[in-house]
Protein backbone atom coordinates (compact mmCIF):
# COMPACT_ATOMS: atom_id res chain seq x y z
CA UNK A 1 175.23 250.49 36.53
CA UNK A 2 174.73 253.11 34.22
CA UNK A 3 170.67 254.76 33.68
CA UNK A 4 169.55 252.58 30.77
CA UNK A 5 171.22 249.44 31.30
CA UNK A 6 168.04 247.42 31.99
CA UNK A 7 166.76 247.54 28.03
CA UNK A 8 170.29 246.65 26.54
CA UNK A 9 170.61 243.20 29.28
CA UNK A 10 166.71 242.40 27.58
CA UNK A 11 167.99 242.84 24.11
CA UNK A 12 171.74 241.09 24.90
CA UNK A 13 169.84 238.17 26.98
CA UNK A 14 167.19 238.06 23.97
CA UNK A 15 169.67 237.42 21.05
CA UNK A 16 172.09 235.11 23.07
CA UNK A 17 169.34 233.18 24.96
CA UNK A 18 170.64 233.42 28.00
CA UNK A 19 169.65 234.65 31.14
CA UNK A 20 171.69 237.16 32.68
CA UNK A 21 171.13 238.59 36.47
CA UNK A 22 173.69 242.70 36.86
CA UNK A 23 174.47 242.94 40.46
CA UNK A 24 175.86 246.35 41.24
CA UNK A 25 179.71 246.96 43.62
CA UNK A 26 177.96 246.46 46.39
CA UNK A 27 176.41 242.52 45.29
CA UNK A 28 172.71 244.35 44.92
CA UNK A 29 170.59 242.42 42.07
CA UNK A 30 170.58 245.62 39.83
CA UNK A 31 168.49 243.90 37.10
CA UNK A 32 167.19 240.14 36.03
CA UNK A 33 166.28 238.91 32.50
CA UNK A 34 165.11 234.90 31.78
CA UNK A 35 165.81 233.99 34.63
CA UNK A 36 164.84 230.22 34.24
CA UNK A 37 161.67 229.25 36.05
CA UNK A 38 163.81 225.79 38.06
CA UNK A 39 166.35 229.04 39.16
CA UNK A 40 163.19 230.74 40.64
CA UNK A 41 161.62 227.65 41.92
CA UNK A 42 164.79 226.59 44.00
CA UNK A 43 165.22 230.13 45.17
CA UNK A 44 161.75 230.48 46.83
CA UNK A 45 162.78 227.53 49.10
CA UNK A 46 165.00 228.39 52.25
CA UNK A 47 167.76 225.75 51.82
CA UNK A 48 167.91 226.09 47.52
CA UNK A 49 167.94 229.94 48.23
CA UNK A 50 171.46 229.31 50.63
CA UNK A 51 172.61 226.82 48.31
CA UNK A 52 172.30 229.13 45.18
CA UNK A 53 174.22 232.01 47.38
CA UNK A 54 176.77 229.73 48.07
CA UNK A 55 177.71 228.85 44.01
CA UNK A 56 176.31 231.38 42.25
CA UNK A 57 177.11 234.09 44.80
CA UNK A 58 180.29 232.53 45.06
CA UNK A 59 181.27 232.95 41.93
CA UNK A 60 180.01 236.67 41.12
CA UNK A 61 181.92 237.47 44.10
CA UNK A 62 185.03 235.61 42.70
CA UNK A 63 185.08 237.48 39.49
CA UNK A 64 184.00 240.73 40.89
CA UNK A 65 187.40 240.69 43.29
CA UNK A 66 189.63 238.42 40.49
CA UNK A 67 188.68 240.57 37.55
CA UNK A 68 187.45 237.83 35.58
CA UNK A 69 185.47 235.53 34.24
CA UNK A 70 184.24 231.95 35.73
CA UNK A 71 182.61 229.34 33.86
CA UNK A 72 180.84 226.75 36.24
CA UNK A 73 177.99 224.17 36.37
CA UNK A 74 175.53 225.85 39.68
CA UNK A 75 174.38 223.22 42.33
CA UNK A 76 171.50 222.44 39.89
CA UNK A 77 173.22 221.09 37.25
CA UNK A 78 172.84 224.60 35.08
CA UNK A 79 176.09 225.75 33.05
CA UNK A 80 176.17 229.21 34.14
CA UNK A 81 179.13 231.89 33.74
CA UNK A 82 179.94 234.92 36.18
CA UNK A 83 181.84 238.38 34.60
CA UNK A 84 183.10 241.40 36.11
CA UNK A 85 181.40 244.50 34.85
CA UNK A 86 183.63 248.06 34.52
CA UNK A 87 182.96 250.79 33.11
CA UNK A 88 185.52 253.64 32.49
CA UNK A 89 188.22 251.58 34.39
CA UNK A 90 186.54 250.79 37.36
CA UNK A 91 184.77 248.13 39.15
CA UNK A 92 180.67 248.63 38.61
CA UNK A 93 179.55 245.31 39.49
CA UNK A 94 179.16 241.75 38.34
CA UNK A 95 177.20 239.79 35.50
CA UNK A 96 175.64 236.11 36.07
CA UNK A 97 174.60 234.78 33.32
CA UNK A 98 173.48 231.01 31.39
CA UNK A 99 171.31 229.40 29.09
CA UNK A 100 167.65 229.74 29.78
């Protein structure tokens, strides 16, 4: 992700209310924003923590390798959407992303 990127997601997450998690090429969190405190809550337990990797991760991995977007309601009942991200061309990295 390009140097900077962390105060445009606050400002985009701000004025869309959503929350919206960058993961870099490699599937590294690059940066979080409103990330909504049941999200947090289920990921600080072992089992929510898998079950979140296996939708959510799922899907950023799906549109990272497809080139496109998913729209999908997570294990927790939370509408959610997952986005490739590319800059000049190439792949950078994924977007997660929801209402808050």
């Amino acid at each position: 992700m390009p140097k900077g990127w962390g105060p445009v997601q606050e400002s985009l997450a701000r004025i869309a209310g959503l929350s919206l998690l960058t993961f870099d090429a490699a599937g590294r969190e690059f940066a979080a924003t409103g990330v909504p405190e049941l999200c947090r809550l289920i990921g600080s337990d072992p089992e929510g923590e898998r079950r979140c990797a296996s939708w959510c991760g799922r899907h950023r991995e799906l549109a990272a390798s497809e080139n496109r977007a998913f729209f999908y309601r997570c294990h927790a009942g939370l509408q959610c959407f997952a986005a490739p991200v590319r800059i000049a061309g190439r792949a950078a990295g994924s977007l997660l992303g929801g209402r808050t």
